[in-house]
C-alpha atoms as a PDB file:
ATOM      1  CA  UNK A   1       0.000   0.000   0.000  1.00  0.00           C
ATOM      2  CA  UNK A   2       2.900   2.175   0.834  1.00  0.00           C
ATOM      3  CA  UNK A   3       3.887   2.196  -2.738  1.00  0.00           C
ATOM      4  CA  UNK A   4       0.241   3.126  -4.065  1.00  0.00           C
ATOM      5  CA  UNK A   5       0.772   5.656  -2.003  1.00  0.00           C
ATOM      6  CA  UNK A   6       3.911   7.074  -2.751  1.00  0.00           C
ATOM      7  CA  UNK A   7       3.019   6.935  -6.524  1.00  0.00           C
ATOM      8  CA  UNK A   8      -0.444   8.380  -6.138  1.00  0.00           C
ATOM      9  CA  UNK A   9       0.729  11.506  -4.829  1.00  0.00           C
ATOM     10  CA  UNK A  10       3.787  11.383  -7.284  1.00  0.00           C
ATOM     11  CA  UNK A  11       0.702  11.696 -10.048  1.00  0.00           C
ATOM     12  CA  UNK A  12      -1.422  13.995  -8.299  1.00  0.00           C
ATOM     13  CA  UNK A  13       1.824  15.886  -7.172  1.00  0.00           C
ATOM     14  CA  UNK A  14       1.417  16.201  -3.951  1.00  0.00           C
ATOM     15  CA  UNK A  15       4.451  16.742  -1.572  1.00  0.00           C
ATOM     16  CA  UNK A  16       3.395  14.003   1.419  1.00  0.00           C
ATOM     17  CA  UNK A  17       5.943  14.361   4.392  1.00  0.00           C
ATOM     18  CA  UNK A  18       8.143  11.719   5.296  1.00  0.00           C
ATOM     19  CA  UNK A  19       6.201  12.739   9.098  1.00  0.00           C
ATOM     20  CA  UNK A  20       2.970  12.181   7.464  1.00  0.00           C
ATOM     21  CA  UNK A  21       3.175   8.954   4.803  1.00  0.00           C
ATOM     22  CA  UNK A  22       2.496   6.476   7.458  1.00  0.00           C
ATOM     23  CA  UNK A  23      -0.600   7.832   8.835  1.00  0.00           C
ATOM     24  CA  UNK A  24      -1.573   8.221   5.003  1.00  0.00           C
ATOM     25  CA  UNK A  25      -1.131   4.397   4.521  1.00  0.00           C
ATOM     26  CA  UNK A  26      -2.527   3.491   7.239  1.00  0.00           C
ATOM     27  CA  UNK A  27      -5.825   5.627   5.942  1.00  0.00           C
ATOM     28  CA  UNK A  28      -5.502   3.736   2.917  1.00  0.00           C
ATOM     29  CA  UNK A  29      -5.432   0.375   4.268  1.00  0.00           C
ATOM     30  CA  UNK A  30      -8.988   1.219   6.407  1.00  0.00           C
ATOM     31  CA  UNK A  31     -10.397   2.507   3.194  1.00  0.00           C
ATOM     32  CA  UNK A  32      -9.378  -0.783   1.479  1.00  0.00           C
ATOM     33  CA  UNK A  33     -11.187  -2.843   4.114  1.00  0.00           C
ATOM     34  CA  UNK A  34     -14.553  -0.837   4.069  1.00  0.00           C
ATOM     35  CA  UNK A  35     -14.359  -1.029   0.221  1.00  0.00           C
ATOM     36  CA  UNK A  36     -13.793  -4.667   0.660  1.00  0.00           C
ATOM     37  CA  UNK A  37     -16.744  -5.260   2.590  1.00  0.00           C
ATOM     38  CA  UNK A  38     -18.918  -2.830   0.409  1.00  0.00           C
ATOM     39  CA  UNK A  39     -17.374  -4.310  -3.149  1.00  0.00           C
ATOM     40  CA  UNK A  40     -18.240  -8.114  -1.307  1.00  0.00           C
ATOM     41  CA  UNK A  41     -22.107  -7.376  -1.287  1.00  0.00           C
ATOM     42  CA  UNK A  42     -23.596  -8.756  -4.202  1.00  0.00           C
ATOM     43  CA  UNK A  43     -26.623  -7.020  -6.385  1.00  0.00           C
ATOM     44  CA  UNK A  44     -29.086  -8.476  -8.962  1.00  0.00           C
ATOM     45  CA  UNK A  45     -28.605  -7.850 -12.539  1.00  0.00           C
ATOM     46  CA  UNK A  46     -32.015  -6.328 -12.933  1.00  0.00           C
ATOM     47  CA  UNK A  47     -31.106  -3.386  -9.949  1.00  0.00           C
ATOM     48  CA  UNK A  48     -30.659  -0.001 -11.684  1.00  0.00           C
ATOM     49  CA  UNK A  49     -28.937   2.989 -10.760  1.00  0.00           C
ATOM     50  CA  UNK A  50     -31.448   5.796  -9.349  1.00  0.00           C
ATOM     51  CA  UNK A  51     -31.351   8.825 -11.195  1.00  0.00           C
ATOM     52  CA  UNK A  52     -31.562  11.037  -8.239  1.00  0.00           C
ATOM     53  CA  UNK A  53     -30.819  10.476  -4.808  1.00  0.00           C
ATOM     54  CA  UNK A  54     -33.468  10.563  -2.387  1.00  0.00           C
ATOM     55  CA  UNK A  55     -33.033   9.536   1.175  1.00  0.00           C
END
């Protein structure tokens, strides 16, 4: 992860402190385990997207 890192902000050129990068990958690696869980749940073919958001 800490190379994702190091290259994403290389691309998006961003200047990431050495005092900072770990807490970034760290970050990363939570947001990879949510996503993990979220990407995991399974929908129908038939669902469709809903044009507008209502809660």
């Amino acid at each position: 992860m800490g190379e994702y890192v190091d290259l994403m902000a290389l691309l998006v050129d961003l200047r990431l402190r050495d005092e900072y990068r770990d807490g970034v990958v760290a970050n990363f690696e939570k947001i990879k385990a949510i996503a993990q869980v979220v990407n995991s749940f399974e929908l129908p073919d038939d669902v469709e997207a809903a044009p507008i958001f209502e809660p």
